[in-house]
N, C-alpha and C. Protein backbone atom coordinates (compact mmCIF):
# COMPACT_ATOMS: atom_id res chain seq x y z
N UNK A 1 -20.25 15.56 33.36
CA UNK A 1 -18.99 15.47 34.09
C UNK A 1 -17.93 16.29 33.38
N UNK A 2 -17.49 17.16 33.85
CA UNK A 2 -15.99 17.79 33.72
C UNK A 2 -14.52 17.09 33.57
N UNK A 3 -13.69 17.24 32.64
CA UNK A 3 -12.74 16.45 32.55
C UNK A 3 -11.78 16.54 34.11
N UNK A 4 -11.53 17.84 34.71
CA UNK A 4 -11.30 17.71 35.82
C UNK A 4 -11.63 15.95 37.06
N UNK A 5 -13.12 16.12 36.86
CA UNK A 5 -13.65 14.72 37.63
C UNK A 5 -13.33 13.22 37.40
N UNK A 6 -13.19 13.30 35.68
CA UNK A 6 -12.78 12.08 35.32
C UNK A 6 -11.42 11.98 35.27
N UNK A 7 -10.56 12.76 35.48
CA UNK A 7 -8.87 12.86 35.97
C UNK A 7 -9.09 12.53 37.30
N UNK A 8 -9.41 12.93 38.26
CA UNK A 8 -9.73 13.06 39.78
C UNK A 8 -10.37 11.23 39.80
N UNK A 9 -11.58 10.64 38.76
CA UNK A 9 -11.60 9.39 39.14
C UNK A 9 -10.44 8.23 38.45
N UNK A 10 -10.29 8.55 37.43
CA UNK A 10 -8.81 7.23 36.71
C UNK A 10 -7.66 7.39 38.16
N UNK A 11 -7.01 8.59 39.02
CA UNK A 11 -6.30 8.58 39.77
C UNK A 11 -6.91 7.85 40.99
N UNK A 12 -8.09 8.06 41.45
CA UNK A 12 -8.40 7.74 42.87
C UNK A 12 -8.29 5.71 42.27
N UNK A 13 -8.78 5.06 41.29
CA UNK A 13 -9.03 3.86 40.74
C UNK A 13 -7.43 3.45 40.77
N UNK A 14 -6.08 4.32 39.93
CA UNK A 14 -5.26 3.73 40.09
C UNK A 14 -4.32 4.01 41.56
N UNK A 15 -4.66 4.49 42.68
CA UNK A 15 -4.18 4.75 44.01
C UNK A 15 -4.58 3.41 44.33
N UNK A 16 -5.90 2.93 44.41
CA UNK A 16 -6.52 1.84 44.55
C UNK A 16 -5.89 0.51 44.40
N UNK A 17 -5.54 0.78 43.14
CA UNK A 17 -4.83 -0.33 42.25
C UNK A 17 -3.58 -0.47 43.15
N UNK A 18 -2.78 0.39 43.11
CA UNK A 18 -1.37 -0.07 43.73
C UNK A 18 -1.20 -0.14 45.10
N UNK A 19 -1.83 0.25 45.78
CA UNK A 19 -2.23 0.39 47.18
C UNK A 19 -2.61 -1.08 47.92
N UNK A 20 -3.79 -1.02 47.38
CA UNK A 20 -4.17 -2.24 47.77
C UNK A 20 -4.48 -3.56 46.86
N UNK A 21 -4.92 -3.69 45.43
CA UNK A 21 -4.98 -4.87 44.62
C UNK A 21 -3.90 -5.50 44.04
N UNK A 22 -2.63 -4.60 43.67
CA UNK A 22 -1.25 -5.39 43.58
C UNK A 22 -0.61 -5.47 44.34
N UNK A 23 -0.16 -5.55 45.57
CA UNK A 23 0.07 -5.89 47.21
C UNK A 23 -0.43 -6.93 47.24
N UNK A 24 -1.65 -7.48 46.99
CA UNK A 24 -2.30 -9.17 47.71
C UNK A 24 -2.13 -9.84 46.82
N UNK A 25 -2.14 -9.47 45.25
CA UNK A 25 -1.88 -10.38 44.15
C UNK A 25 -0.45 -10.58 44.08
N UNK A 26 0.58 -10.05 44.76
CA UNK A 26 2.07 -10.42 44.88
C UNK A 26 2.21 -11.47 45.95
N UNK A 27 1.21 -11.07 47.47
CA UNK A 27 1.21 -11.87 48.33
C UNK A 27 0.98 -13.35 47.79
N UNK A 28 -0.30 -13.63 47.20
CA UNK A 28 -0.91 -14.67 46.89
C UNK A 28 -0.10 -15.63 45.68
N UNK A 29 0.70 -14.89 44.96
CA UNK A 29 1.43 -15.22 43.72
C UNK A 29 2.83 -15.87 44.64
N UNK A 30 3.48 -15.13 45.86
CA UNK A 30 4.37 -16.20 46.55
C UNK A 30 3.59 -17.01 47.44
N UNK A 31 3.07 -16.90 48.12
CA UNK A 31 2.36 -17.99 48.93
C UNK A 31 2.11 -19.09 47.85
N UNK A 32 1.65 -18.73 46.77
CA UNK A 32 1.47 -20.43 45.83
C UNK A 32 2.69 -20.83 45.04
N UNK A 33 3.79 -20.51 44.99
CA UNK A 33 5.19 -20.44 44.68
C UNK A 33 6.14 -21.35 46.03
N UNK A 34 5.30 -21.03 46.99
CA UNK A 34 5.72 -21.44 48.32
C UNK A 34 5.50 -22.81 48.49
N UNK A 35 4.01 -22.87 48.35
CA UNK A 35 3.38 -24.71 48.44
C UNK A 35 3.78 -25.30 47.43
N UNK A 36 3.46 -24.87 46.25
CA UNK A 36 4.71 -25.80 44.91
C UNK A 36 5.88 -26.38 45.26
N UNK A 37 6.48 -25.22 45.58
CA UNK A 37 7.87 -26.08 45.75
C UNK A 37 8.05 -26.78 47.26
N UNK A 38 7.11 -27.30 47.83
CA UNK A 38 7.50 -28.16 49.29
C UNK A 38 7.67 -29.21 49.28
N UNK A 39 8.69 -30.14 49.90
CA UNK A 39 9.27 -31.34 49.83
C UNK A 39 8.74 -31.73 50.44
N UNK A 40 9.33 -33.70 50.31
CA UNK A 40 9.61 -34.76 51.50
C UNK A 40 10.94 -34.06 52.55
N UNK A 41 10.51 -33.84 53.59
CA UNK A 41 11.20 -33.30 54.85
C UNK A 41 11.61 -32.21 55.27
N UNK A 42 10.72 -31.34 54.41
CA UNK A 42 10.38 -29.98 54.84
C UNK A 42 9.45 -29.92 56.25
N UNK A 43 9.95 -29.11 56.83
CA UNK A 43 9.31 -28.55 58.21
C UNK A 43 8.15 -27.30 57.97
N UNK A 44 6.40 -27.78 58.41
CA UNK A 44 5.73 -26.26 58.28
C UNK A 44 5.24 -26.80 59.54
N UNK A 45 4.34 -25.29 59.14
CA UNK A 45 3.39 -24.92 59.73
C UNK A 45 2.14 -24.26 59.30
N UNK A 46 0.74 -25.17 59.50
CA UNK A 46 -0.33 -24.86 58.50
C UNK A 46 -1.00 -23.68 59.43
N UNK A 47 -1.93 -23.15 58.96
CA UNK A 47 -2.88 -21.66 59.31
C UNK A 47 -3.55 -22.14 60.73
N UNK A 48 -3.58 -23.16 60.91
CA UNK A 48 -4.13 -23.35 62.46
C UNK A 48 -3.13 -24.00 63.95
N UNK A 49 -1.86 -23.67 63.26
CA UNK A 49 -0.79 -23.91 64.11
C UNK A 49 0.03 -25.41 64.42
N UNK A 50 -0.12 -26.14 63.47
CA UNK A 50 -0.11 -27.34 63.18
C UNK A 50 1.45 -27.41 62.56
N UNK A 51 2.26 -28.15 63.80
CA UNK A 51 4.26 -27.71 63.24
C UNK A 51 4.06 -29.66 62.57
N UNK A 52 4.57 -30.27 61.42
CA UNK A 52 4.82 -31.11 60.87
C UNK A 52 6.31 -31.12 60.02
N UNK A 53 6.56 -32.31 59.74
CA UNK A 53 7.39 -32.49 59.07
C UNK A 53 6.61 -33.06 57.86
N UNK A 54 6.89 -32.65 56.57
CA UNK A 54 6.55 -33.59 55.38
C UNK A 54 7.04 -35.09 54.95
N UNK A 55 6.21 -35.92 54.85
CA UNK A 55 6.32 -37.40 54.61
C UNK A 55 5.66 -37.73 53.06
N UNK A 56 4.76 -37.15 52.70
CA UNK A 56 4.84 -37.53 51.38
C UNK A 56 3.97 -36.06 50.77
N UNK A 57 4.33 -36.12 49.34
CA UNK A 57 3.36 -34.74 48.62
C UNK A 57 2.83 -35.30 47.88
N UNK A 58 1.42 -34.91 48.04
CA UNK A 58 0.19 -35.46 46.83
C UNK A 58 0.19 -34.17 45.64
N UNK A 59 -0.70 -34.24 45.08
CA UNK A 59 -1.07 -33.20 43.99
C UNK A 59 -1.74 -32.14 44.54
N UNK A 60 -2.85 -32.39 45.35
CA UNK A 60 -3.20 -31.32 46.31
C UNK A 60 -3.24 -31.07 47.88
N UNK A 61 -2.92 -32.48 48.38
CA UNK A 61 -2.47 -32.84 49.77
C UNK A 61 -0.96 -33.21 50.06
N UNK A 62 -0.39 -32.99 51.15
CA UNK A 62 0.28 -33.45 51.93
C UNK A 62 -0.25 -34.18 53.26
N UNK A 63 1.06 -35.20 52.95
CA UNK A 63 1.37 -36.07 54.39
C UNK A 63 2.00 -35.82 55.80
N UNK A 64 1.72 -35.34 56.54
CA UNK A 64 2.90 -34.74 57.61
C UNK A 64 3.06 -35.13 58.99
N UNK A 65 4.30 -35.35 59.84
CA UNK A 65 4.00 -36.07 61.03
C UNK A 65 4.03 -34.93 61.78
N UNK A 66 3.51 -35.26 62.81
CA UNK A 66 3.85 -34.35 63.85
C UNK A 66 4.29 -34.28 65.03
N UNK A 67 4.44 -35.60 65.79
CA UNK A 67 5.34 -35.79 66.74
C UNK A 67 6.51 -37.15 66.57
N UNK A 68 6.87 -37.04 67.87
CA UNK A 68 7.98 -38.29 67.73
C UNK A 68 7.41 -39.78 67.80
N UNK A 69 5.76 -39.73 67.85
CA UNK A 69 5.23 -41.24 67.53
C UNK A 69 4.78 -41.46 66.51
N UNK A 70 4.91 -41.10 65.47
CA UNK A 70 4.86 -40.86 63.85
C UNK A 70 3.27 -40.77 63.74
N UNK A 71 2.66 -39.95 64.33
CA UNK A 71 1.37 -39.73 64.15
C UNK A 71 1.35 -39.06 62.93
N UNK A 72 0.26 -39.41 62.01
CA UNK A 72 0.35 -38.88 60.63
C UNK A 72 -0.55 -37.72 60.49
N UNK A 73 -0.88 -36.50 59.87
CA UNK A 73 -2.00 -35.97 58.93
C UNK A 73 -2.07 -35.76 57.80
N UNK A 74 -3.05 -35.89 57.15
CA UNK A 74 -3.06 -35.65 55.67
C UNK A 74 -4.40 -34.27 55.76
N UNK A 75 -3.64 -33.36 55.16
CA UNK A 75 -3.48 -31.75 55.22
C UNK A 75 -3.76 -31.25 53.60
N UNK A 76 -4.48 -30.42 53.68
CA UNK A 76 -4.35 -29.47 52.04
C UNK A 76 -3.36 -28.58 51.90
N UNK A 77 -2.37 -28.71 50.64
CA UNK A 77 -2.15 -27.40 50.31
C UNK A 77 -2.12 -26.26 50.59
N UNK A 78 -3.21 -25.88 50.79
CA UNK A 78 -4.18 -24.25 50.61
C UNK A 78 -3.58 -24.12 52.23
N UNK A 79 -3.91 -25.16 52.79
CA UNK A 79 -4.06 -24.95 54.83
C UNK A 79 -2.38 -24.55 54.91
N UNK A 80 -1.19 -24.59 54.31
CA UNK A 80 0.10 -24.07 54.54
C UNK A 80 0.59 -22.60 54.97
N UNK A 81 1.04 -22.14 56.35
CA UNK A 81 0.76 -20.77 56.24
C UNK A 81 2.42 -20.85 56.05
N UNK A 82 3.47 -21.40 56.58
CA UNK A 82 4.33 -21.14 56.29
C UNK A 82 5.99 -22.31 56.44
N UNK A 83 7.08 -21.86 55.71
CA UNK A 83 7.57 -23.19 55.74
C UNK A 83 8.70 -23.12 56.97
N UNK A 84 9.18 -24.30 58.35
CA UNK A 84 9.88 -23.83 59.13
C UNK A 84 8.75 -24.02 60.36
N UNK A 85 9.32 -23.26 61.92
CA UNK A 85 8.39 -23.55 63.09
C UNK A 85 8.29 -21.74 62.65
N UNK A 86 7.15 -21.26 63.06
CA UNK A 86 6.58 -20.31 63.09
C UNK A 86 6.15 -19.34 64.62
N UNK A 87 7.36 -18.59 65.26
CA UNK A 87 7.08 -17.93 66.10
C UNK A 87 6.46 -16.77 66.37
N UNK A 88 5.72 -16.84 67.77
CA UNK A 88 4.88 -15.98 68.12
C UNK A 88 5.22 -14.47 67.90
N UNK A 89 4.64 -13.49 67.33
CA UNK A 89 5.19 -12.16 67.51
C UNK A 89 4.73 -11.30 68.65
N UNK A 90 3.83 -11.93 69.59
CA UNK A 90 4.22 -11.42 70.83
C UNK A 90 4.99 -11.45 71.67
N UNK A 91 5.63 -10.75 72.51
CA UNK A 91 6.57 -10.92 73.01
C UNK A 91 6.72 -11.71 74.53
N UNK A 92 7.15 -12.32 74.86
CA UNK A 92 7.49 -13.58 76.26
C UNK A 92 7.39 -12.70 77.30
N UNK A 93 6.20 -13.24 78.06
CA UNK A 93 6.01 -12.81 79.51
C UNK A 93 6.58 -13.01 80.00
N UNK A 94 7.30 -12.43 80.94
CA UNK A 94 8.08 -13.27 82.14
C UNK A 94 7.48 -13.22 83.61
N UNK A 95 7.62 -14.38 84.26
CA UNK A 95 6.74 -14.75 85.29
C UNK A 95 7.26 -13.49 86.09
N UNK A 96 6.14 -12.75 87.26
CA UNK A 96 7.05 -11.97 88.20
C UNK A 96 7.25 -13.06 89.46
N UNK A 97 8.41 -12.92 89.87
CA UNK A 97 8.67 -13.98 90.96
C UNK A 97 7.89 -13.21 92.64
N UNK A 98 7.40 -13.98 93.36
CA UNK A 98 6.78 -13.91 94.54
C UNK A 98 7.69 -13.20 95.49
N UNK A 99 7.71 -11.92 95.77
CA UNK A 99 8.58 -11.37 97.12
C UNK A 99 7.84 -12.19 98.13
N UNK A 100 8.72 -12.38 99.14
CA UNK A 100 8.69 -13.07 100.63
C UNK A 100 8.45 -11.60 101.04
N UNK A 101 7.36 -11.76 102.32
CA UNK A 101 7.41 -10.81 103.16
C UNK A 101 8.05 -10.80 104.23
N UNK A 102 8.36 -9.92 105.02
CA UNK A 102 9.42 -10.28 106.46
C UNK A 102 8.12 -10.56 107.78
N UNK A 103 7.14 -9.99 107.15
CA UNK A 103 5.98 -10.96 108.07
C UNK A 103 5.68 -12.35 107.98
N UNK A 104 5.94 -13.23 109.25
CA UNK A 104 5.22 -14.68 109.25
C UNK A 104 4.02 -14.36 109.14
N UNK A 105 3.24 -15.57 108.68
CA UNK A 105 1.56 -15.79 108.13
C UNK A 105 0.85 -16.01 109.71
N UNK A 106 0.22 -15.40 109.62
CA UNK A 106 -0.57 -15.77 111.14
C UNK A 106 -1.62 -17.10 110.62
N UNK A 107 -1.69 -17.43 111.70
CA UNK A 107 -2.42 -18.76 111.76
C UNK A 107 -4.07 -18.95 111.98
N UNK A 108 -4.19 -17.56 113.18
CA UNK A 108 -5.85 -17.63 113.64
C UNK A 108 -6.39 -15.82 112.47
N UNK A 109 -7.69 -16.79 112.82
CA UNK A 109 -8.15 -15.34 112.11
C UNK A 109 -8.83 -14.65 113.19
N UNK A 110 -8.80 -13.41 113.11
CA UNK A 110 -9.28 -12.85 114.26
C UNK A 110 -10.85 -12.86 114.65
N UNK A 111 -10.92 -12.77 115.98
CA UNK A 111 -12.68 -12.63 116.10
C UNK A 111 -13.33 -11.11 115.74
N UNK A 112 -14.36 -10.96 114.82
CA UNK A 112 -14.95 -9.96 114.87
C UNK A 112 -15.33 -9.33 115.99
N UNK A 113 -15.46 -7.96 116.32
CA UNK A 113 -15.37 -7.23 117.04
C UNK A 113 -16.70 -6.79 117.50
N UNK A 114 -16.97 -6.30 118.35
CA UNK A 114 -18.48 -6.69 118.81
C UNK A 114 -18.56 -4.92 118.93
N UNK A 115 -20.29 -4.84 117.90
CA UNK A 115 -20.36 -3.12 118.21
C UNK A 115 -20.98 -2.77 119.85
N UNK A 116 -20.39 -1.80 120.56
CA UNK A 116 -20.79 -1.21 121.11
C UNK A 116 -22.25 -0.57 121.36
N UNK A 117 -23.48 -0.93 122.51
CA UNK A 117 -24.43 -0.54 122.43
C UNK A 117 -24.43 1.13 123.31
């Protein structure tokens, strides 16, 4: 190998590096910065769309309700995608409303037409 090649590989390894392996290790370093610090009456939302309020924090679980009949779950940690209600980033369809035609609906259906011999 030519020193040329082994310059050409330490660069392509550290493109690598900053590109993509310290990007997810920053991600992952707040996401667990995130679940640490979550309270009693914090509002999430876990990775499968699950909106709660927090009721109690275990060491590796939480307690959380989720509606107004105090239905409970007890949830991991790890399952937290984010803290707050979590909206869609697609954007809101809006219904198209039905034009009226200025034709009334006829009532009979017509008789098929008889071929000609």
């Amino acid at each position: 190998m030519t020193y040329e090649s082994i310059i050409m590989l330490v660069v392509l390894i550290a493109v690598f590096y900053f590109l993509l392996i310290r990007p997810e290790n920053k991600r992952k370093k707040k996401a667990q910065e995130m679940r640490d610090s979550l309270k009693k009456g914090d509002v999430i939302t876990t990775i499968g769309g699950i909106v709660g309020k927090i009721v109690m924090v275990n060491p590796d679980t939480l307690v959380i309700e989720t509606s107004e009949d105090r239905v409970r779950m007890e949830i991991t940690k790890w399952a937290i995608s984010t803290t707050g209600v979590q909206a869609s980033t697609e954007p809101v369809k809006e219904k198209k409303e039905k034009k009226e035609s200025a034709e009334e609906p006829v009532d009979e259906i017509p008789a098929p037409e008889e071929e000609e011999k």
